[in-house]
C-alpha atoms as a PDB file:
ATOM      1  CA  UNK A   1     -17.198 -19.357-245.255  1.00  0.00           C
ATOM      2  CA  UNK A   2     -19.528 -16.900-247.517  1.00  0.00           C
ATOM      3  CA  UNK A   3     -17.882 -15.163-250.538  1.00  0.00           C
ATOM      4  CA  UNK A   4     -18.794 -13.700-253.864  1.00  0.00           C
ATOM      5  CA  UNK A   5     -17.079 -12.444-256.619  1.00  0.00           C
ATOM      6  CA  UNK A   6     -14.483 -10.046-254.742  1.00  0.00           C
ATOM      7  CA  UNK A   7     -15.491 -11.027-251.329  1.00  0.00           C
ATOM      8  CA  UNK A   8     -14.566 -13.773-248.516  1.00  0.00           C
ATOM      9  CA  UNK A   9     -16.069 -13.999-244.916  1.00  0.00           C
ATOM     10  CA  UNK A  10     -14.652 -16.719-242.776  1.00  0.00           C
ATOM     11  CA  UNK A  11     -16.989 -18.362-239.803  1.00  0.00           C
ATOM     12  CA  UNK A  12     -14.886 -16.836-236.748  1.00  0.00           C
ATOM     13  CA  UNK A  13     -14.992 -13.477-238.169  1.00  0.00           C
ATOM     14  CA  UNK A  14     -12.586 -12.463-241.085  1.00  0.00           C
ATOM     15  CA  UNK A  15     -13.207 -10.718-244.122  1.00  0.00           C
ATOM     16  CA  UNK A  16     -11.617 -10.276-247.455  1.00  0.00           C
ATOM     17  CA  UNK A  17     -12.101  -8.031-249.943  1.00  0.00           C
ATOM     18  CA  UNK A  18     -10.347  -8.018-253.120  1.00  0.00           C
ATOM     19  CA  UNK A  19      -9.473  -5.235-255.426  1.00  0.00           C
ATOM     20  CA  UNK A  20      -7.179  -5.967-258.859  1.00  0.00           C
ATOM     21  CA  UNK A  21      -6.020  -8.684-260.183  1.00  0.00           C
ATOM     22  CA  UNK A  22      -2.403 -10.395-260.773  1.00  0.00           C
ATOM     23  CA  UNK A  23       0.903 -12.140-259.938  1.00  0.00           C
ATOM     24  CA  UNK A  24       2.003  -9.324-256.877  1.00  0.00           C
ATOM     25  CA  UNK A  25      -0.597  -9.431-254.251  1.00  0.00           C
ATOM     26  CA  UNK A  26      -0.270  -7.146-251.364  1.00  0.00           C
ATOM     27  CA  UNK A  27      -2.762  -8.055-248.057  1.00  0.00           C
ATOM     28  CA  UNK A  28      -3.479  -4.669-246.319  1.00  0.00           C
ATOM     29  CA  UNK A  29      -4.088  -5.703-242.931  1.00  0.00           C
ATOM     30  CA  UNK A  30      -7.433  -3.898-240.752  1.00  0.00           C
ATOM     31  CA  UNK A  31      -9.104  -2.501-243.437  1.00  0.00           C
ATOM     32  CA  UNK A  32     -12.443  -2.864-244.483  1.00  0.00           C
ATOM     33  CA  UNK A  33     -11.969  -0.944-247.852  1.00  0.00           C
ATOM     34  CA  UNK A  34      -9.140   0.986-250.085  1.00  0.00           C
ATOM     35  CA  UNK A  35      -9.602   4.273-251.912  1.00  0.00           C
ATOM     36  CA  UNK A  36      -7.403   3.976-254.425  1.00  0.00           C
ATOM     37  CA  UNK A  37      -7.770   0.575-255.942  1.00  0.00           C
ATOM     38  CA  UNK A  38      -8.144   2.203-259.533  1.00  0.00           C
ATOM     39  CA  UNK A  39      -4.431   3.571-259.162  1.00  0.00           C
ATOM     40  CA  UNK A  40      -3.048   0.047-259.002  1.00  0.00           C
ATOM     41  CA  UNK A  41      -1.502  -1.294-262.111  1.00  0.00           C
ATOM     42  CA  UNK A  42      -2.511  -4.659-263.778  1.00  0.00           C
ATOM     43  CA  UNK A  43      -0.206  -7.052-262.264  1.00  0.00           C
ATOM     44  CA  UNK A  44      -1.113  -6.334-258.525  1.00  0.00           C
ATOM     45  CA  UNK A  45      -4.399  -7.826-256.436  1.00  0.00           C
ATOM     46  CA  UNK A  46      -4.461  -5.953-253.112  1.00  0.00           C
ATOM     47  CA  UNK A  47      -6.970  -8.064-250.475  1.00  0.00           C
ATOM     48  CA  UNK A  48      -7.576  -6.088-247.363  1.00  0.00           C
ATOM     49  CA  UNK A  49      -7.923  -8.151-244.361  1.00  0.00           C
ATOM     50  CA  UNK A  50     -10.289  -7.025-242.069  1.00  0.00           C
ATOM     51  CA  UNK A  51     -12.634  -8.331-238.882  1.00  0.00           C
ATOM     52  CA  UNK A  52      -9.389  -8.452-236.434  1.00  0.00           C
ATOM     53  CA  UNK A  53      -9.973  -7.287-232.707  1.00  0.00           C
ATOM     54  CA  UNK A  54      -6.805  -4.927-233.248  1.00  0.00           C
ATOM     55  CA  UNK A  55      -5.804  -5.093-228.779  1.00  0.00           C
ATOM     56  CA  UNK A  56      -5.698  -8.857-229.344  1.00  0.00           C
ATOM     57  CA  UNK A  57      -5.191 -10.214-232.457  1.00  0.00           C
ATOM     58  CA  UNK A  58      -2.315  -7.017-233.580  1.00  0.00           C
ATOM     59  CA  UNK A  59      -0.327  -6.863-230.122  1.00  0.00           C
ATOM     60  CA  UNK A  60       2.870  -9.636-230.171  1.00  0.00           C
ATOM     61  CA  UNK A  61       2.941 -10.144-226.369  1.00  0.00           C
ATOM     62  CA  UNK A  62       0.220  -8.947-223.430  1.00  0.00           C
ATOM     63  CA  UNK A  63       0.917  -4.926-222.527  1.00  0.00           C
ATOM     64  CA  UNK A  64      -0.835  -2.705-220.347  1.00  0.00           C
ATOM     65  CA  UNK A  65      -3.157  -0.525-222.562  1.00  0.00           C
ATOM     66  CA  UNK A  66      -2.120   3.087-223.794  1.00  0.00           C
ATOM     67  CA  UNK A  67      -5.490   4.456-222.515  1.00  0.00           C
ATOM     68  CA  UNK A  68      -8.253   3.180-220.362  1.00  0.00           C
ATOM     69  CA  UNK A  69     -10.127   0.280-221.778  1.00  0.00           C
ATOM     70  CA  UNK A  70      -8.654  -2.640-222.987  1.00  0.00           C
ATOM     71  CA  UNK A  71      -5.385  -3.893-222.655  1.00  0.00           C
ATOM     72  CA  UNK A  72      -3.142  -5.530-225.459  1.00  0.00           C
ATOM     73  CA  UNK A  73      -4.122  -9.066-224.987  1.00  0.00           C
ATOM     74  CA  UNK A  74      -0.797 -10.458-227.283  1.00  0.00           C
ATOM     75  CA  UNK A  75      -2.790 -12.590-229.992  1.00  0.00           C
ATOM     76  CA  UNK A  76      -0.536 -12.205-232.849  1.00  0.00           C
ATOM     77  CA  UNK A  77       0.942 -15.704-233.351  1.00  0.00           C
ATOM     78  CA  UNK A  78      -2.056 -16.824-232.857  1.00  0.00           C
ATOM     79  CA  UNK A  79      -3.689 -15.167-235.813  1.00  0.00           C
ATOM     80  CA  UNK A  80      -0.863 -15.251-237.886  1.00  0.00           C
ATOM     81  CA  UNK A  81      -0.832 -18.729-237.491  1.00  0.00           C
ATOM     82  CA  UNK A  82      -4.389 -18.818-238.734  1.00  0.00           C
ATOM     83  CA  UNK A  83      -3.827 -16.049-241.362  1.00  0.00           C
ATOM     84  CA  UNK A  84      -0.983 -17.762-243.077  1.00  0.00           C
ATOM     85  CA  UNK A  85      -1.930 -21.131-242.258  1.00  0.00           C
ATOM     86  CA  UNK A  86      -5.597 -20.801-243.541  1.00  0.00           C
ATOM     87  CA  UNK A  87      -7.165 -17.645-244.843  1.00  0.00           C
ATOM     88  CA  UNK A  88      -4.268 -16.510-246.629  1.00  0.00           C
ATOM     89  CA  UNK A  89      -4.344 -20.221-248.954  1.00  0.00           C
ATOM     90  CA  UNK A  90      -8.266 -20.044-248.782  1.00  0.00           C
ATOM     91  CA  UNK A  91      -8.119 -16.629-250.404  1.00  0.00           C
ATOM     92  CA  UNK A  92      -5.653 -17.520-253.274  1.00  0.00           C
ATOM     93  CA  UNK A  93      -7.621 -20.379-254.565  1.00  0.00           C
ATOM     94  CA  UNK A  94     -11.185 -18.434-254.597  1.00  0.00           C
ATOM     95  CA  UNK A  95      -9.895 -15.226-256.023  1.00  0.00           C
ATOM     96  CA  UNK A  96      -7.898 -17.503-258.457  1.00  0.00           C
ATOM     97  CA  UNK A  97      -4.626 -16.025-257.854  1.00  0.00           C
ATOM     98  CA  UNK A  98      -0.870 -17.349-257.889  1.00  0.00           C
ATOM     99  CA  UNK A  99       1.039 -14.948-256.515  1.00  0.00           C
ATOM    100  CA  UNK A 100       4.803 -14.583-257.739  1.00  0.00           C
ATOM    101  CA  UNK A 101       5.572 -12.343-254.669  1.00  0.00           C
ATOM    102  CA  UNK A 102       2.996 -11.196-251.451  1.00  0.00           C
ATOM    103  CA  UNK A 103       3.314  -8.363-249.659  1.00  0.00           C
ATOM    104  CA  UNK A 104       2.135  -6.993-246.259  1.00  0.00           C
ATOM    105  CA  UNK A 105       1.331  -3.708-244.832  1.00  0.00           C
ATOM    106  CA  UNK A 106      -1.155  -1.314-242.281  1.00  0.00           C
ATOM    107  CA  UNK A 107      -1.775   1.365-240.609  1.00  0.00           C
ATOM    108  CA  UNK A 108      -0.831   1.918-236.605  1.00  0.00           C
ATOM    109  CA  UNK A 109      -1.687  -1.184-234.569  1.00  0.00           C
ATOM    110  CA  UNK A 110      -1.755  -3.325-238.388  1.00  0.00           C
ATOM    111  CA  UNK A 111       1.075  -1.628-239.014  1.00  0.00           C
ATOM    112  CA  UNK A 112       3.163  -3.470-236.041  1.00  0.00           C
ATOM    113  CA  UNK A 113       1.081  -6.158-236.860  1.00  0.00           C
ATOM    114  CA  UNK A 114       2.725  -5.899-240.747  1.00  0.00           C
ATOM    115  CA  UNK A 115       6.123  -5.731-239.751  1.00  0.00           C
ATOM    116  CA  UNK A 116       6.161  -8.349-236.807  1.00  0.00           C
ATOM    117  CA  UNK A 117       4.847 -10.816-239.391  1.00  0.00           C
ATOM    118  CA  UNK A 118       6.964 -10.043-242.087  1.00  0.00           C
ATOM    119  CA  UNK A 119       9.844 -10.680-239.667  1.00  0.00           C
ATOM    120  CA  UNK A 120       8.392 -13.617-237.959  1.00  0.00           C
ATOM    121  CA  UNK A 121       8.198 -15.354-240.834  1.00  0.00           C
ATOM    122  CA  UNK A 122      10.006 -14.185-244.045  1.00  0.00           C
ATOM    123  CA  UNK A 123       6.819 -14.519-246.102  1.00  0.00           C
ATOM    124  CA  UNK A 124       6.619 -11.086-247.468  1.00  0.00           C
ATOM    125  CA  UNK A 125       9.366  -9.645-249.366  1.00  0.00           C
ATOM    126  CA  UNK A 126       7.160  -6.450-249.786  1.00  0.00           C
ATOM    127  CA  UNK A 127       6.551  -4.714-246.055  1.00  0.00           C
ATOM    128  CA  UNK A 128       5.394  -1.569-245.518  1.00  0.00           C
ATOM    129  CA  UNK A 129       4.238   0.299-241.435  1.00  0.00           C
ATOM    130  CA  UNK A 130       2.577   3.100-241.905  1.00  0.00           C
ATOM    131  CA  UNK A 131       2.406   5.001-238.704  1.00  0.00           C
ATOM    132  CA  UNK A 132       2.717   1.821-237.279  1.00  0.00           C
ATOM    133  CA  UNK A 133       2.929   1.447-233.247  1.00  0.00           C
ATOM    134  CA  UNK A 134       6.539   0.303-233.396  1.00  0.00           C
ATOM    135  CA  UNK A 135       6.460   2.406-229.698  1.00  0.00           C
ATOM    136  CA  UNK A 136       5.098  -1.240-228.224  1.00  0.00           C
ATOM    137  CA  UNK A 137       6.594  -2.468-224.743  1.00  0.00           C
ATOM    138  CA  UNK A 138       9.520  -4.461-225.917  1.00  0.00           C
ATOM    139  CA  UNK A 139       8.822  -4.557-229.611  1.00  0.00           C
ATOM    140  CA  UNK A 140      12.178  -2.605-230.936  1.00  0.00           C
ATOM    141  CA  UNK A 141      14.665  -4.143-228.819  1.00  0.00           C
ATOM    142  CA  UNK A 142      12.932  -7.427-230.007  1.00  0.00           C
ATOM    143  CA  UNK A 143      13.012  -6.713-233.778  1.00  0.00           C
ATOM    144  CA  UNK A 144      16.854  -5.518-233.642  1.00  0.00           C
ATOM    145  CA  UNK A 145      17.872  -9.145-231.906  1.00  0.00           C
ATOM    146  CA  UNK A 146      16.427 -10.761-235.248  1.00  0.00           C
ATOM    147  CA  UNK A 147      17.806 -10.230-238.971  1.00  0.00           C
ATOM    148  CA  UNK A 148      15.839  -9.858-241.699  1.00  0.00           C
ATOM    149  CA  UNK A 149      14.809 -13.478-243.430  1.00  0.00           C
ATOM    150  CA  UNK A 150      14.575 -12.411-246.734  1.00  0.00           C
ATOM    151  CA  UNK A 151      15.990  -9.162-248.556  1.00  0.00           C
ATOM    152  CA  UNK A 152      12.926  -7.367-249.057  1.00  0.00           C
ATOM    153  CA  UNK A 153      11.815  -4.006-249.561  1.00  0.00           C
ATOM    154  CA  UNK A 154      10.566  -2.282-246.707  1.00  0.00           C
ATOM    155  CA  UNK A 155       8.792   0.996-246.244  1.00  0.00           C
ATOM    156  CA  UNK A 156       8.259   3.322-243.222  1.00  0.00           C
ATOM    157  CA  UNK A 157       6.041   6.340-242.472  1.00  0.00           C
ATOM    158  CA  UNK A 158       5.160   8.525-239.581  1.00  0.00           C
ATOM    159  CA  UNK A 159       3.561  11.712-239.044  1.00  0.00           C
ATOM    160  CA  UNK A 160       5.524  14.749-238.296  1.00  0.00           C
ATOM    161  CA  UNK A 161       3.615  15.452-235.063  1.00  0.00           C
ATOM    162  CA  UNK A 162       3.055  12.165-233.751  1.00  0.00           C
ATOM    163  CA  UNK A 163       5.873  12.251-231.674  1.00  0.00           C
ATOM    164  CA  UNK A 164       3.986  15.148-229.606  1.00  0.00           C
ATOM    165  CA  UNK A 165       1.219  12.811-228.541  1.00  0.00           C
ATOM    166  CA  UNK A 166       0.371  13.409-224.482  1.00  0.00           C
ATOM    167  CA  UNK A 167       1.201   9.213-223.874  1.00  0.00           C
ATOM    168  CA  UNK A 168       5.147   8.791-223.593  1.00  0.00           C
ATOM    169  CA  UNK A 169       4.810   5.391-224.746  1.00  0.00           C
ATOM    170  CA  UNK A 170       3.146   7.042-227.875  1.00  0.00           C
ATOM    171  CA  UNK A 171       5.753   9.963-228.127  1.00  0.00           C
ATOM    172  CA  UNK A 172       8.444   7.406-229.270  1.00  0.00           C
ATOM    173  CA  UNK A 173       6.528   6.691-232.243  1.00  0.00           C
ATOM    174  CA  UNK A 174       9.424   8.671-234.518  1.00  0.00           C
ATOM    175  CA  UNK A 175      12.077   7.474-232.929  1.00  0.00           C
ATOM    176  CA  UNK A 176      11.170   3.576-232.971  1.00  0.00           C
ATOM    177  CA  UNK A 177      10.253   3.862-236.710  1.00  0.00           C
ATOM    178  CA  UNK A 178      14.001   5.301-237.705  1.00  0.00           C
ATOM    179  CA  UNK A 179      15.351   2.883-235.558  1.00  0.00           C
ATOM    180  CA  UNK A 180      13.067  -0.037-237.491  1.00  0.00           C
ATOM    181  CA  UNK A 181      14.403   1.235-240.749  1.00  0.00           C
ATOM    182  CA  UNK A 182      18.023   1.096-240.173  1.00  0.00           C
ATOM    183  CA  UNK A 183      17.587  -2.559-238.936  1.00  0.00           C
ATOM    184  CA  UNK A 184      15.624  -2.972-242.460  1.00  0.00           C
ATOM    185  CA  UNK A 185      19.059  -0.943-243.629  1.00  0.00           C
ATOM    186  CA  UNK A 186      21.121  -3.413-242.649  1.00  0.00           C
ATOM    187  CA  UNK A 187      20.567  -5.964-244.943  1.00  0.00           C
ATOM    188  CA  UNK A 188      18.379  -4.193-247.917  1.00  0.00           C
ATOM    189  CA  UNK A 189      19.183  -1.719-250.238  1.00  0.00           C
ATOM    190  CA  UNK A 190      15.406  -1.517-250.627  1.00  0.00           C
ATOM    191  CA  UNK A 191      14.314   0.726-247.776  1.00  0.00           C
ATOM    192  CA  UNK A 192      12.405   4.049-247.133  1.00  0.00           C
ATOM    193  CA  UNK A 193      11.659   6.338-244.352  1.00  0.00           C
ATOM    194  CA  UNK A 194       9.037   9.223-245.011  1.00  0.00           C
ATOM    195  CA  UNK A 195       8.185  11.552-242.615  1.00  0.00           C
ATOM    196  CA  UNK A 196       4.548  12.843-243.160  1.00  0.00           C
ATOM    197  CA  UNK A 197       2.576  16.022-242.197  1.00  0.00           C
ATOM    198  CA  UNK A 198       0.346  16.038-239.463  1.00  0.00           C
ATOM    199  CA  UNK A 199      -0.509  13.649-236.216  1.00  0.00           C
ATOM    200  CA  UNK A 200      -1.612  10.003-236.194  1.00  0.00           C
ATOM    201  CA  UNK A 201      -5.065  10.368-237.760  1.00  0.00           C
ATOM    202  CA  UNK A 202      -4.324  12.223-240.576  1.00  0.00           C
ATOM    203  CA  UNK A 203      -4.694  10.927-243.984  1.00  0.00           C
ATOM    204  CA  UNK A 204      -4.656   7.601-243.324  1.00  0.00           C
ATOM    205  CA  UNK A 205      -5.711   6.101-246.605  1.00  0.00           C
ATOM    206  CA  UNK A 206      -3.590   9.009-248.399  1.00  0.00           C
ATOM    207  CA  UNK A 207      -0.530   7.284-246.078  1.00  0.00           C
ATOM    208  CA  UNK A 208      -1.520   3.985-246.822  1.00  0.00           C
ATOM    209  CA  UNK A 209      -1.490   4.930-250.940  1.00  0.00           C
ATOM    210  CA  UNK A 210       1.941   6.347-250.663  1.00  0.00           C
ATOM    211  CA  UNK A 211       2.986   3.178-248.930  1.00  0.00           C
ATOM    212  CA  UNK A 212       1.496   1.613-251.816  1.00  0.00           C
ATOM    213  CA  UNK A 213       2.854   3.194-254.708  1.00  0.00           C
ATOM    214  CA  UNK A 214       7.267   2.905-252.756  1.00  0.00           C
ATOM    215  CA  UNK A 215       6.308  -1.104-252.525  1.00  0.00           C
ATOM    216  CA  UNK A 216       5.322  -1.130-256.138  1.00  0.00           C
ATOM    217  CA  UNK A 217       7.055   1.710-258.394  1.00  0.00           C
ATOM    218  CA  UNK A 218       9.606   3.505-256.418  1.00  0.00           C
ATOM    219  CA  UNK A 219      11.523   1.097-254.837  1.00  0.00           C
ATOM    220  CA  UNK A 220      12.241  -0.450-258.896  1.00  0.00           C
ATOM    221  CA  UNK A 221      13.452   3.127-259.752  1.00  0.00           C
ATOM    222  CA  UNK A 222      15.748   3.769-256.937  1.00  0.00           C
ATOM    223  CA  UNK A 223      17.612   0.727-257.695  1.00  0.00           C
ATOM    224  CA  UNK A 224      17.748   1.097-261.414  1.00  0.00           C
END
């Protein structure tokens, strides 16, 4: 493992970079970098995880793949076993940080990757998907058979047009995230749904920033 000040790389091919500093720390999963690390406030380090191979190490189970080229190999216990188990601890100690709550959260394949781990294994009380690919073979009728570990706060965005994509699997994108939020609505208070302009690849980090600012501001004012 190299690292400096703000950085970590781990041998079989992580990275974490750090932005902030304090007792929330949210890991934003398959990014290299975040745009709008001067908007967060002085209690919250954000680490963005980075290095995955998103068909293997994102995907819960093995699925045939959307387009040609690789299929979803189903690697995500796997490296959330390693994440949690090991880089997540690693990362605490060198950065110097002792987190009083964690959160999770991505974009698209991270996105499923966010939410799958946050129910898997009750560890983040702060979750947000951002046009996350809750459309994955099996994935909604598998999160609806589980409840919610922990009451959290959970956040949800899709694009307004991303249920036009050409792929059918890809078309239920909408309707799999509402669905995701009302089983998040069933045991928090704490939950939001946002439906965004535009198609998958639009404004990603812009997304990812809104996500950023429900987990940590709005979420406090809605409840009072």
């Amino acid at each position: 493992m190299t690292e400096t000040a703000h950085m970590l790389r781990f041998p079989s091919g992580g990275q974490m970079r750090l932005y902030g500093g304090g007792r929330r720390v949210l890991w934003l999963m398959g990014e290299e970098e975040y745009a709008f690390s001067d908007q967060l406030p002085e209690d919250t380090a954000l680490i963005s995880v980075s290095g995955q191979d998103w068909n293997r190490d994102f995907s819960p189970w093995p699925a045939e793949a959307v387009f040609r080229g690789q299929p979803f190999a189903g690697g995500a216990d796997e490296y959330l076993l390693r994440l949690t188990g090991e880089w997540m601890p690693q990362a605490l100690e060198r950065f110097g940080l002792r987190p009083s709550s964690q959160g999770i959260l991505g974009y698209s394949l991270a996105g499923l990757f966010s939410l799958y781990a946050s129910a898997r294994t009750g560890s983040f009380p702060l979750t947000a998907s951002v046009s996350g690919s809750l459309w994955f073979d099996g994935f909604l009728p598998w999160l609806e058979a589980r409840s919610p570990l922990a009451e959290g706060c959970y956040y949800f965005s899709v694009g307004d047009r991303e249920k036009s994509a050409r792929n059918p699997r890809m078309a239920r994108v909408e309707e799999c995230t509402r669905a995701a939020a009302r089983w998040a609505s069933s045991l928090s208070p704490r939950v939001c749904f946002r439906l965004e302009k535009g198609g998958h690849f639009q404004d990603p980090q812009l997304r990812l920033q809104n996500a950023v600012h429900y987990l940590l501001y709005e979420h406090e004012a809605q409840n009072g």
